[in-house]
N, C-alpha and C. Protein backbone atom coordinates (compact mmCIF):
# COMPACT_ATOMS: atom_id res chain seq x y z
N UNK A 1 52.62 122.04 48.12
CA UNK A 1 52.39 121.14 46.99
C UNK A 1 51.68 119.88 47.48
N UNK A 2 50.96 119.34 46.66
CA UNK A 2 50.21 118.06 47.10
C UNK A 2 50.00 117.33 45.71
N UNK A 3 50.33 115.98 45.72
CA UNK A 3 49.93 115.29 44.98
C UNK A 3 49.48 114.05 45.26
N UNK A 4 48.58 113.23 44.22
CA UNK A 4 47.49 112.16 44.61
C UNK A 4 48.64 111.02 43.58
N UNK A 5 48.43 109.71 43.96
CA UNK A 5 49.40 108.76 43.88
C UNK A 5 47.82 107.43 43.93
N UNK A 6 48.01 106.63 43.44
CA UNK A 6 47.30 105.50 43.54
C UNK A 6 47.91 104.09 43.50
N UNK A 7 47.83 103.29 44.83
CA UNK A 7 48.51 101.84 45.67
C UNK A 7 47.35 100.58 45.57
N UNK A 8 47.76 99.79 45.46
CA UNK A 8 47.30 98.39 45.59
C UNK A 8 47.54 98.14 46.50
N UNK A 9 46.82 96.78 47.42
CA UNK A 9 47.09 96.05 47.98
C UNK A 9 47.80 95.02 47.87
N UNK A 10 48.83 94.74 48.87
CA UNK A 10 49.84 94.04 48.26
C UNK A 10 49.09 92.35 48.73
N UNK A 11 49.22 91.68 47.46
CA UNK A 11 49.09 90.02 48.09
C UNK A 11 49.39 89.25 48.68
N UNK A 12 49.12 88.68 50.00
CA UNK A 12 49.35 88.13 51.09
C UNK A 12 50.67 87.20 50.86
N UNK A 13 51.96 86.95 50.49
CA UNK A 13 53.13 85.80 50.10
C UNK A 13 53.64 86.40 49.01
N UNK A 14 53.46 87.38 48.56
CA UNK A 14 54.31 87.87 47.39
C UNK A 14 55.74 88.06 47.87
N UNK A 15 56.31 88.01 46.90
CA UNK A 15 57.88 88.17 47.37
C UNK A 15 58.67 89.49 46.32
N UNK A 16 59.17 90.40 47.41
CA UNK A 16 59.33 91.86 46.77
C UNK A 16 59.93 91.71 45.39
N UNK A 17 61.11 90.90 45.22
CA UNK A 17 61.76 90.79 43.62
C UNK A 17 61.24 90.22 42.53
N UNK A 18 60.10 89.64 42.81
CA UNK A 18 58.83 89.01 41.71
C UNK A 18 58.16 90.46 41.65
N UNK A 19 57.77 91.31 42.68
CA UNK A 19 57.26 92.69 42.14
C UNK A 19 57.65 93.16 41.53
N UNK A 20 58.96 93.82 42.02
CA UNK A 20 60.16 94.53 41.32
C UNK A 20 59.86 93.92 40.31
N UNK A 21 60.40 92.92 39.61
CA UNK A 21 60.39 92.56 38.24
C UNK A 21 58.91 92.91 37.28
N UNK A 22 57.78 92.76 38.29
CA UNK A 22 57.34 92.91 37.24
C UNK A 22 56.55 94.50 37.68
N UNK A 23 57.47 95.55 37.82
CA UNK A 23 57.12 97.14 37.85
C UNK A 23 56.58 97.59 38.55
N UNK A 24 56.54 96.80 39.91
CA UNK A 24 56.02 97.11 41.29
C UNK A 24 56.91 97.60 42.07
N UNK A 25 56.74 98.48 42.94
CA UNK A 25 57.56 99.09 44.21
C UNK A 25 56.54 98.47 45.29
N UNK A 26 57.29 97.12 46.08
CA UNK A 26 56.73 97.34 47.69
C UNK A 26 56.63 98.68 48.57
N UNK A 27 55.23 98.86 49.24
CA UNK A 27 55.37 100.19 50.13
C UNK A 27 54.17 99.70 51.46
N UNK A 28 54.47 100.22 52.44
CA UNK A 28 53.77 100.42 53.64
C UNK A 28 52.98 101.70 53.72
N UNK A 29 51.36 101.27 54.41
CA UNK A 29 51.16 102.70 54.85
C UNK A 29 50.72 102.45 56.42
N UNK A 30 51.22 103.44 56.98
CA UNK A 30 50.74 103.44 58.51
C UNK A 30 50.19 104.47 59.04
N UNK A 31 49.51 104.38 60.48
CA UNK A 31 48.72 105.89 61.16
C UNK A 31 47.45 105.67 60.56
N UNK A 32 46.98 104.98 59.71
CA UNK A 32 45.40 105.47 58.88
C UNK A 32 44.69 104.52 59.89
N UNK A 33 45.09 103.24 60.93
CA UNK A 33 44.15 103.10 61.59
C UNK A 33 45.00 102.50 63.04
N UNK A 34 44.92 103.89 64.05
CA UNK A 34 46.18 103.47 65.04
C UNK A 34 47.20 102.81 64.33
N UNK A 35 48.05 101.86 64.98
CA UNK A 35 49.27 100.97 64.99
C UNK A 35 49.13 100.15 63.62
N UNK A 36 47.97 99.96 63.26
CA UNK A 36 48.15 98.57 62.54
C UNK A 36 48.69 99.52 60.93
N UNK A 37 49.48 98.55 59.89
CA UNK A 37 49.56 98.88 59.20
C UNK A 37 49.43 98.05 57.81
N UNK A 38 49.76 98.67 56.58
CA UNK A 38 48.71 97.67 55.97
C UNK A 38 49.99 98.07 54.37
N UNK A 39 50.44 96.35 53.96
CA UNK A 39 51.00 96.28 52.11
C UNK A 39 50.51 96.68 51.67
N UNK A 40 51.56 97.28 50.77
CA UNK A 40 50.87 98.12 49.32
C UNK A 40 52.04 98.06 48.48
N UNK A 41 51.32 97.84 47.15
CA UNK A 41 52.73 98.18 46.10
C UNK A 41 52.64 99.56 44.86
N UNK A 42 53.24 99.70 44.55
CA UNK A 42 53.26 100.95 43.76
C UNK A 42 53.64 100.63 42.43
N UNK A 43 53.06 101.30 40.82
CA UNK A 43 53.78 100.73 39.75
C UNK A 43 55.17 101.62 40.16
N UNK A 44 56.43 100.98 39.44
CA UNK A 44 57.58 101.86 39.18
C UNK A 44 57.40 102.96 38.77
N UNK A 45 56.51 103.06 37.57
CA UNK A 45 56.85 104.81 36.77
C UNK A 45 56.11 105.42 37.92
N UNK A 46 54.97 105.25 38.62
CA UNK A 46 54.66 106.43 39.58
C UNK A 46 55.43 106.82 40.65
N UNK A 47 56.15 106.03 41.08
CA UNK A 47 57.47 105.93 42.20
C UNK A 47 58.56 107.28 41.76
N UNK A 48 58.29 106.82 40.53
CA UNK A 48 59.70 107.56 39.65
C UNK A 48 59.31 108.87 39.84
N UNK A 49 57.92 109.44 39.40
CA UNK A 49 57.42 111.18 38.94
C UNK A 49 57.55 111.29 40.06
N UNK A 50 56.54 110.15 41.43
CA UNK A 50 56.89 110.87 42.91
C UNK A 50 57.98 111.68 43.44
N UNK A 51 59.12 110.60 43.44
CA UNK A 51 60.09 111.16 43.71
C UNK A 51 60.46 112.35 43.19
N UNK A 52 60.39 112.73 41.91
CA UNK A 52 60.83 113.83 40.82
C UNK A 52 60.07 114.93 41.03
N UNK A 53 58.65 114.93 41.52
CA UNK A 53 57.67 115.98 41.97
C UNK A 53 58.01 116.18 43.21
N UNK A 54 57.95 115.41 44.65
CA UNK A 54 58.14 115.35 45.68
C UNK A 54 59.27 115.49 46.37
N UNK A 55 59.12 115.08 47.73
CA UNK A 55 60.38 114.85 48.73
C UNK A 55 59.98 114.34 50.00
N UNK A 56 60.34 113.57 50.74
CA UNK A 56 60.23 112.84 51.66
C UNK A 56 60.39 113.67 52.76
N UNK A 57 59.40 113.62 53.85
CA UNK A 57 58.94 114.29 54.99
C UNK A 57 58.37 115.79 54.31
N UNK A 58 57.97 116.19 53.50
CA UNK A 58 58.18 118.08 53.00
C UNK A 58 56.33 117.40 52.16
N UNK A 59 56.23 116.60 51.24
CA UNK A 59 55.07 116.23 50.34
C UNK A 59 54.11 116.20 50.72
N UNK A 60 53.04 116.89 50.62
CA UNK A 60 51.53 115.95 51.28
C UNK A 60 50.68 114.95 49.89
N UNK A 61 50.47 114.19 50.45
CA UNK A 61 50.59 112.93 49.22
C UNK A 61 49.29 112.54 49.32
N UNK A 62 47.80 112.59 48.71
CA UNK A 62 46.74 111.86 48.39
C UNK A 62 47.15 110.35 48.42
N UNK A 63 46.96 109.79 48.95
CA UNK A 63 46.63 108.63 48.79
C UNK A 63 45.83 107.71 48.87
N UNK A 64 45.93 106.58 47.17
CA UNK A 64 43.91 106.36 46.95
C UNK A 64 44.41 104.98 46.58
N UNK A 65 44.26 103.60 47.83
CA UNK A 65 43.52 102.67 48.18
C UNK A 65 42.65 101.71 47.54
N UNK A 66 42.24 101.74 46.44
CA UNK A 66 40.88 101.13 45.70
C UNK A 66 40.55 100.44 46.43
N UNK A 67 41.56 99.05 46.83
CA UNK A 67 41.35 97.65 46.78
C UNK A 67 40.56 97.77 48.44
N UNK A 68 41.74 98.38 48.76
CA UNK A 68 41.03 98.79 50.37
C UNK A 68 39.53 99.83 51.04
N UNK A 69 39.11 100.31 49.63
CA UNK A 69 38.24 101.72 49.38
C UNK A 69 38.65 102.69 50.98
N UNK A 70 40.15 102.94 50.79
CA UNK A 70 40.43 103.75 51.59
C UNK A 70 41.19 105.08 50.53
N UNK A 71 41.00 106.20 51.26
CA UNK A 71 41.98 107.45 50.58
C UNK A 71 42.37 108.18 51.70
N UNK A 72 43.14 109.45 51.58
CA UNK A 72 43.30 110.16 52.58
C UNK A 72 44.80 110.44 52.54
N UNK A 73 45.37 111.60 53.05
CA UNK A 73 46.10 112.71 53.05
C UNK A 73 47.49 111.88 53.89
N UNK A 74 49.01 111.68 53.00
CA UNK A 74 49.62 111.00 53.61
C UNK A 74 50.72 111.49 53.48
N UNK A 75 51.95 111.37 54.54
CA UNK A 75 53.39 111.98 53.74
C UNK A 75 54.11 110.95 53.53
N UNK A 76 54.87 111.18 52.41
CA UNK A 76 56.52 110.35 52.35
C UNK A 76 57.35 110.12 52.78
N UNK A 77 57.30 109.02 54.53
CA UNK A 77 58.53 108.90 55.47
C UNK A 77 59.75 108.13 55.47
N UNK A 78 59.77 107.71 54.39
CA UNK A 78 60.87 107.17 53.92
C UNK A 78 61.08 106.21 52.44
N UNK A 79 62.80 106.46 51.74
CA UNK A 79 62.88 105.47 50.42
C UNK A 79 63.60 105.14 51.00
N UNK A 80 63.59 103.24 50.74
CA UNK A 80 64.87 103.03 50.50
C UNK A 80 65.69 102.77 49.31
N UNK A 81 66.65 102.83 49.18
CA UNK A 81 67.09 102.71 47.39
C UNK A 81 68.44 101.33 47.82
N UNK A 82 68.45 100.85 46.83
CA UNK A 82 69.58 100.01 46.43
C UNK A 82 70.97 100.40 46.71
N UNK A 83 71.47 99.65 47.20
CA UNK A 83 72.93 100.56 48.01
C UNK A 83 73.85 101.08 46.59
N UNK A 84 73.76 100.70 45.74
CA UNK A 84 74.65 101.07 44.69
C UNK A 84 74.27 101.22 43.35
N UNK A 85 72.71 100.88 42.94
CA UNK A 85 71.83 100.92 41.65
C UNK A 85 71.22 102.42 41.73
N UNK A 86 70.94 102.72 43.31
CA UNK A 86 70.65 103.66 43.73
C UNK A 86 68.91 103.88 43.14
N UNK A 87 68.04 102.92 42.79
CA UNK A 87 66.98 102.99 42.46
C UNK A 87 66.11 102.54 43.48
N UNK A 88 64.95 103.19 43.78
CA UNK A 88 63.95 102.73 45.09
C UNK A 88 63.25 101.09 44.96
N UNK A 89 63.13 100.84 46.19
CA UNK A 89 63.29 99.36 46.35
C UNK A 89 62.07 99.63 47.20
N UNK A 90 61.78 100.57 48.30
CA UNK A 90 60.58 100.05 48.83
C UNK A 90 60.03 101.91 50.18
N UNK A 91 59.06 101.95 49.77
CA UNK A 91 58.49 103.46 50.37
C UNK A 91 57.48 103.23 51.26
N UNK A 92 57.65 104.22 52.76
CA UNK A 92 56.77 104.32 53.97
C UNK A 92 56.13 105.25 54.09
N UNK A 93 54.50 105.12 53.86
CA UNK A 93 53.61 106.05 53.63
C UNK A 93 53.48 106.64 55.24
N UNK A 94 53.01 107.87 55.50
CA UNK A 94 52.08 107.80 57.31
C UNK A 94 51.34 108.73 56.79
N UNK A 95 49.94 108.25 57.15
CA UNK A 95 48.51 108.82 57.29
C UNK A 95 48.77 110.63 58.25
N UNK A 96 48.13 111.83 57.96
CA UNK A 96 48.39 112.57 58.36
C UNK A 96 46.50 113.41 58.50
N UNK A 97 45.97 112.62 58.09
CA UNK A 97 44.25 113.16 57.54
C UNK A 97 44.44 113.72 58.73
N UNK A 98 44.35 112.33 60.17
CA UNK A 98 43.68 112.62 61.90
C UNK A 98 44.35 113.75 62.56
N UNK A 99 45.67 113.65 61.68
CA UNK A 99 46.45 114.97 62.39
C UNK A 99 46.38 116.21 62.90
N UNK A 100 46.45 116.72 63.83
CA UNK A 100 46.18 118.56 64.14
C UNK A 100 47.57 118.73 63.29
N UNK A 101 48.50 118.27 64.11
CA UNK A 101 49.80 118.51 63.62
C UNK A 101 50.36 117.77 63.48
N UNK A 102 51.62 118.16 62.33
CA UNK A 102 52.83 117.04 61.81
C UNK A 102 54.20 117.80 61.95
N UNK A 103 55.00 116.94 61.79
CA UNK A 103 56.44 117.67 61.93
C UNK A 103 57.22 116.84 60.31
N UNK A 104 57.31 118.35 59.83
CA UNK A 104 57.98 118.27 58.25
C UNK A 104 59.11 119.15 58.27
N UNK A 105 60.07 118.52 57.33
CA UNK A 105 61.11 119.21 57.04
C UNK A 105 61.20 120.03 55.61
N UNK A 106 61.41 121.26 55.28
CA UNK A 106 61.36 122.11 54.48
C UNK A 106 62.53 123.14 53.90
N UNK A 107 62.61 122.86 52.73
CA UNK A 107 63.75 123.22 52.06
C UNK A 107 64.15 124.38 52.25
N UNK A 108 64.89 125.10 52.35
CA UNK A 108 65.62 127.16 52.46
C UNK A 108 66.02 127.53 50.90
N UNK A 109 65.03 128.45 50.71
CA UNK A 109 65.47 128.97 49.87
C UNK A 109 66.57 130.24 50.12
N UNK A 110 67.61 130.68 49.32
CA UNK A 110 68.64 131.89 49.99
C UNK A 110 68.29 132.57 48.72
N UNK A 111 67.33 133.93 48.63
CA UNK A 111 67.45 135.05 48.30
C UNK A 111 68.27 136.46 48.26
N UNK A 112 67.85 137.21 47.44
CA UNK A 112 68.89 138.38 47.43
C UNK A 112 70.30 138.02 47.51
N UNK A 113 71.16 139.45 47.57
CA UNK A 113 72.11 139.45 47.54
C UNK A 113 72.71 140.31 48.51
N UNK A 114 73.63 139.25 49.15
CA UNK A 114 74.41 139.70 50.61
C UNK A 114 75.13 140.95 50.11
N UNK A 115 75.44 142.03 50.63
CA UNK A 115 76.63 143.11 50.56
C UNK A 115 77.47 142.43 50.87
N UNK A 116 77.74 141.74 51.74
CA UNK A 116 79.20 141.18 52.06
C UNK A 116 79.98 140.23 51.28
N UNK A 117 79.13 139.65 50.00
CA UNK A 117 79.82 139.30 48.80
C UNK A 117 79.73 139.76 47.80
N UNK A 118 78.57 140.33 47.94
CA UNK A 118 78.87 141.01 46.57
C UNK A 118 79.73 142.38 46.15
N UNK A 119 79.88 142.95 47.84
CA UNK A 119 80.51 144.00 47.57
C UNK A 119 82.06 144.18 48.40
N UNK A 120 82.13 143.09 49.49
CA UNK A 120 82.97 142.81 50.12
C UNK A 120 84.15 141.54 49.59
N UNK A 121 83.41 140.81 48.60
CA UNK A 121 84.27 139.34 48.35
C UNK A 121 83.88 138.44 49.07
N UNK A 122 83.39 138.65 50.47
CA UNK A 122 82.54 137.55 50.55
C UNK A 122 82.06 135.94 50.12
N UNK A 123 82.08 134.93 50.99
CA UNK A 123 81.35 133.65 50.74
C UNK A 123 80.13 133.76 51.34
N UNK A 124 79.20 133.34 50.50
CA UNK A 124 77.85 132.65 50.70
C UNK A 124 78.33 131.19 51.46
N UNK A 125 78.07 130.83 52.35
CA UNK A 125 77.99 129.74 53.49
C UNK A 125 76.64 129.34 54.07
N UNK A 126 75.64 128.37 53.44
CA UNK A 126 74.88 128.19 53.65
C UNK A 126 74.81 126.96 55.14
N UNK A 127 74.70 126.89 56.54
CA UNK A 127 75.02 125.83 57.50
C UNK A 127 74.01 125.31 57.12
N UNK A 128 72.67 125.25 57.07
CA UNK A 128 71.31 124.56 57.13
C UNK A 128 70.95 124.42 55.71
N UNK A 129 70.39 123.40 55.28
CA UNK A 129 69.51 123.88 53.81
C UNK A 129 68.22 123.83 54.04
N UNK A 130 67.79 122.78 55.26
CA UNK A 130 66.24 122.72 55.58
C UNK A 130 66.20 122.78 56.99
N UNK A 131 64.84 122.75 57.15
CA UNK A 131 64.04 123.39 58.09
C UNK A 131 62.88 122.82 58.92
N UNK A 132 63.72 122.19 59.89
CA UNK A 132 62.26 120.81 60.81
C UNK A 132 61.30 121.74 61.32
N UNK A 133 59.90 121.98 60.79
CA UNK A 133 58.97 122.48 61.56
C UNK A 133 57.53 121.51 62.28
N UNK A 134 56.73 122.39 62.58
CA UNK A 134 55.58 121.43 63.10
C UNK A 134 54.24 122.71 62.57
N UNK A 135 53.31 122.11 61.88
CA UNK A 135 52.48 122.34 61.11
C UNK A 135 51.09 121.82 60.56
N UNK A 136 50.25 122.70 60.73
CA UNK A 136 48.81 121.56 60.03
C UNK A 136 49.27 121.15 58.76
N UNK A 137 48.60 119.95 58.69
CA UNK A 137 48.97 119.33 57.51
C UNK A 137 48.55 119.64 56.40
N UNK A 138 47.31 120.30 56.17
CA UNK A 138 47.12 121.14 55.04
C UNK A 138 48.01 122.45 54.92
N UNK A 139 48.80 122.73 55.79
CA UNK A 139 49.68 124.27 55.95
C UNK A 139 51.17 123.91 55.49
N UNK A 140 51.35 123.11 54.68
CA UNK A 140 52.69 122.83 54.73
C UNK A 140 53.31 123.38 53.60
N UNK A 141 54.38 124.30 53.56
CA UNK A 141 55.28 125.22 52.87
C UNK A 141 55.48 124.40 52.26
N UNK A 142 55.96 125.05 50.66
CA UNK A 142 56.77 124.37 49.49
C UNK A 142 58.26 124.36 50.22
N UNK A 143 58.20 125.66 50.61
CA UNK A 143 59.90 126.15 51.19
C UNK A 143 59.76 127.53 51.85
N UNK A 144 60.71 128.01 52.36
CA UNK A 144 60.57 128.86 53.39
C UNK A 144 62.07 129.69 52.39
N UNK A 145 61.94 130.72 52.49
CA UNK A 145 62.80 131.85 51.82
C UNK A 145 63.85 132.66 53.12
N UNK A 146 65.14 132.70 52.65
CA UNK A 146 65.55 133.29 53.56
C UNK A 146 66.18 134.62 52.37
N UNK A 147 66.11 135.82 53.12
CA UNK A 147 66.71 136.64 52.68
C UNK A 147 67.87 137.25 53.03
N UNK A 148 69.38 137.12 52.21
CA UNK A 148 70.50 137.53 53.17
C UNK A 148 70.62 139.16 52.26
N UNK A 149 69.58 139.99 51.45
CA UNK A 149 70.08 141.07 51.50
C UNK A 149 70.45 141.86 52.07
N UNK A 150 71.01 141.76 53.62
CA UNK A 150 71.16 142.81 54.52
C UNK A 150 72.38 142.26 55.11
N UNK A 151 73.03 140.96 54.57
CA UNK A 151 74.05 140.37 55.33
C UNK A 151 75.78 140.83 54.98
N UNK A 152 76.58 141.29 55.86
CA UNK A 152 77.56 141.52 55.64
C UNK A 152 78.62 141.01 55.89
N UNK A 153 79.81 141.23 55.90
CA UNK A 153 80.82 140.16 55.81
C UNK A 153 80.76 139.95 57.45
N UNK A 154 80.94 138.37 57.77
CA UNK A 154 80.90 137.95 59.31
C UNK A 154 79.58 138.18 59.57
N UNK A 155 78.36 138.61 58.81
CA UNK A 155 77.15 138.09 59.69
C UNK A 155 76.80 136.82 59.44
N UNK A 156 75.94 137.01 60.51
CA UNK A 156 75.27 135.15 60.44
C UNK A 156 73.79 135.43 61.16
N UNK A 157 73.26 134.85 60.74
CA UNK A 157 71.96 134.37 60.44
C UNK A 157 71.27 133.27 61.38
N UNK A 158 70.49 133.68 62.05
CA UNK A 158 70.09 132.82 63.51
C UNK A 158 68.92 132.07 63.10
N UNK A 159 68.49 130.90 63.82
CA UNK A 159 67.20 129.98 63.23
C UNK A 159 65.88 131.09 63.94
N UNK A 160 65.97 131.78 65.02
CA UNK A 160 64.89 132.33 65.86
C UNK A 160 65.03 134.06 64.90
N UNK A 161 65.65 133.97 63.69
CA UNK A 161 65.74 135.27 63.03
C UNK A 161 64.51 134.78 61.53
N UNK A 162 64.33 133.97 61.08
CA UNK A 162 64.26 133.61 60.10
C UNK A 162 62.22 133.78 60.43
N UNK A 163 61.79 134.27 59.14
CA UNK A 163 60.35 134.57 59.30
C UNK A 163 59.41 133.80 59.00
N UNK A 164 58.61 133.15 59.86
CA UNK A 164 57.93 131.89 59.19
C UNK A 164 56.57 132.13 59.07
N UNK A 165 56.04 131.10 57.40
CA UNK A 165 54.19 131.77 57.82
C UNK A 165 53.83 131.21 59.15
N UNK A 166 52.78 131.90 58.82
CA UNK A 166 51.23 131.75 59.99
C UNK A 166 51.12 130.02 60.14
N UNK A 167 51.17 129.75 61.46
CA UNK A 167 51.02 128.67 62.00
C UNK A 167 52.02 127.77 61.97
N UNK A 168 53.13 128.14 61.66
CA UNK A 168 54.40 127.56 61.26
C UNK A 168 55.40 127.46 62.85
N UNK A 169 55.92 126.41 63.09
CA UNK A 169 56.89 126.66 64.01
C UNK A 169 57.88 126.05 63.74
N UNK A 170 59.09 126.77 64.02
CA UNK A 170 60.32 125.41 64.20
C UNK A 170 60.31 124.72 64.93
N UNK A 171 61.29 123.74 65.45
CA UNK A 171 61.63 122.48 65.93
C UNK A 171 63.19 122.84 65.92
N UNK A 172 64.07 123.46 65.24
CA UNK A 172 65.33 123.24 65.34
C UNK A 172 65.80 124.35 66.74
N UNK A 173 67.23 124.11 67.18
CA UNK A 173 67.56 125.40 68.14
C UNK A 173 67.58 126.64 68.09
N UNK A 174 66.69 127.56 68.09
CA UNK A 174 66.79 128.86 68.12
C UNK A 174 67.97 129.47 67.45
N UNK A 175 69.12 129.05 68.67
CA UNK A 175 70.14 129.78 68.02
C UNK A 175 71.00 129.02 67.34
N UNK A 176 71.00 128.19 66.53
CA UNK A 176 71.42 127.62 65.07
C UNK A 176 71.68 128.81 64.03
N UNK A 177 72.96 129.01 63.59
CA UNK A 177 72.96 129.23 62.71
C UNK A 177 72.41 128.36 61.35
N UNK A 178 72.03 129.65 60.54
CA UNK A 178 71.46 128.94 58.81
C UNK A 178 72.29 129.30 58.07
N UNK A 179 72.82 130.39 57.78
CA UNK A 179 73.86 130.96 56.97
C UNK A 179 74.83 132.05 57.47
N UNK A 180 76.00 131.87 57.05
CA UNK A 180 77.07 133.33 57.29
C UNK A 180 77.59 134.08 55.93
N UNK A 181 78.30 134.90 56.65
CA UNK A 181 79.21 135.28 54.93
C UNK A 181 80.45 135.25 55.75
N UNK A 182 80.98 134.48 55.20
CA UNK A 182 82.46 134.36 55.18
C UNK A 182 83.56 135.11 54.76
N UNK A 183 84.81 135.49 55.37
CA UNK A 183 85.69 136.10 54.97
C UNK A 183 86.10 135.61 53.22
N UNK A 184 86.90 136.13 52.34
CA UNK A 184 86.98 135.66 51.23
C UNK A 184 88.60 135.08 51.37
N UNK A 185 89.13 134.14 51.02
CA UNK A 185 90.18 133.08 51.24
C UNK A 185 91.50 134.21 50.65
N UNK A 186 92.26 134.18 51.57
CA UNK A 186 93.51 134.87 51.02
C UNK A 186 94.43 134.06 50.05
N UNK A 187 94.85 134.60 48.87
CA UNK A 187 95.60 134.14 47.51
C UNK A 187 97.04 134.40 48.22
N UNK A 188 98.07 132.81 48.45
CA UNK A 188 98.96 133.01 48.92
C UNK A 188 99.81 132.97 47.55
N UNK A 189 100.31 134.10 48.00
CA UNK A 189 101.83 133.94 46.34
C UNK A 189 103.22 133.27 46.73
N UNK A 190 103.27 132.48 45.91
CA UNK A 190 104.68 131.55 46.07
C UNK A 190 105.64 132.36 46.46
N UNK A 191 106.58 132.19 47.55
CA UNK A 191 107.63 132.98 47.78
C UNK A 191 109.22 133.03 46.15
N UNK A 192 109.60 133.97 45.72
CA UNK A 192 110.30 133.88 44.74
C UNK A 192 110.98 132.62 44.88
N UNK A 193 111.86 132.50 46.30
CA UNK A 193 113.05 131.38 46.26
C UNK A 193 112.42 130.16 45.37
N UNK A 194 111.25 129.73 46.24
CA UNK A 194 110.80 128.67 46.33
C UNK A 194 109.76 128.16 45.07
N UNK A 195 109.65 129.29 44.40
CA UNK A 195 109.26 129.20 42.85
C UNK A 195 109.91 128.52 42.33
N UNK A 196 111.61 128.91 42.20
CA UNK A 196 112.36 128.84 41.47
C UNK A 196 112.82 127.46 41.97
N UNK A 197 112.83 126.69 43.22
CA UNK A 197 113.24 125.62 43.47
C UNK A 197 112.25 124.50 42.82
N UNK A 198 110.77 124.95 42.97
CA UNK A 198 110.15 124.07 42.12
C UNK A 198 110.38 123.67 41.20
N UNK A 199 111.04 124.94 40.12
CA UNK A 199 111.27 125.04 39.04
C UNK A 199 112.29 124.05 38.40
N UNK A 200 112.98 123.77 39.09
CA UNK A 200 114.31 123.56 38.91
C UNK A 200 114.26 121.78 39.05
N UNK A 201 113.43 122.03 40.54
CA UNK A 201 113.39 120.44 40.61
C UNK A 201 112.80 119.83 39.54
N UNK A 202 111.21 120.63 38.42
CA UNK A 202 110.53 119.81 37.87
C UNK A 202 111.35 119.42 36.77
């Protein structure tokens, strides 16, 4: 997925809660020229779809500059949000155009259906939900699919098992588990006595 986003330059003494107020998100972008990096603010409502379209480290993000007549291919390295409003307060762009490669994290999808729950009782136990790889930056997965139709009760599912496209690598430990199937929880029945003592006490 890729989407294009459009930033201002932020004005040299502005102060972030005069933005905020008036429907600005402070944001940084960095990498587009070595070290140096350069203000930017964002309106709120585009902050908002971002987030709602996107995801941070996984997005490849157009990003278009006017003020600066700069554009170019960027990811989403970080929100921060309000400790308790929980609404974004301020976002870290990094330039990815110069890149051969980047290292993104990517969601697991869990397909099919395990035998070992569906036919055993079985838990679905997902350990991982995503997936640190390293990747051209135009190559970057929506998500990566895992399939546990072949999984039975007590298997598990290794990171160096899991099939990745073309040009794709992990980053996590090989042998990481991603998912198991779990035994299914034994239903303990109240011993009679002690039924009846409940009973009695309530």
């Amino acid at each position: 997925m890729e989407l294009t986003i459009e930033c201002q330059k932020r004005e040299t003494g502005s102060k972030p809660k005069a933005l905020r107020r008036a429907g600005l998100i402070p944001a940084v972008l960095y990498g587009h020229q070595g070290a140096e990096s350069v203000s930017l603010t964002v309106y709120a409502k585009t902050v908002k779809n971002l987030l709602k379209e996107g995801a941070v480290n996984n997005t490849l993000i157009q990003l278009n500059v006017p003020d600066l007549s700069w554009s170019g291919k960027t990811l989403l390295r970080e929100v921060q949000k309000h400790p308790w409003k929980n609404y974004p307060y301020h976002l870290s762009f990094f330039a990815v155009g110069s890149q051969e490669s980047i290292e993104v994290e990517i969601p697991l999808h869990f397909v099919g259906e395990a035998p070992g729950v569906k036919v055993e009782g079985g838990i679905l136990d997902p350990v991982i939900t995503e997936l640190k790889v390293q990747c051209a930056p135009n190559s970057i997965p929506d998500a990566i699919e895992i399939d546990v139709s072949g999984m039975q009760l007590g298997d598990s599912l290794l990171v160096n098992q899991i099939v990745l496209p073309e040009g794709v690598t992990t980053l996590n430990d090989p042998d990481q588990p991603v998912v198991t199937v779990l035994a299914p929880q034994p239903i303990v029945e109240p011993v009679e006595g002690e039924e009846a003592s409940a009973t009695e006490s309530a």
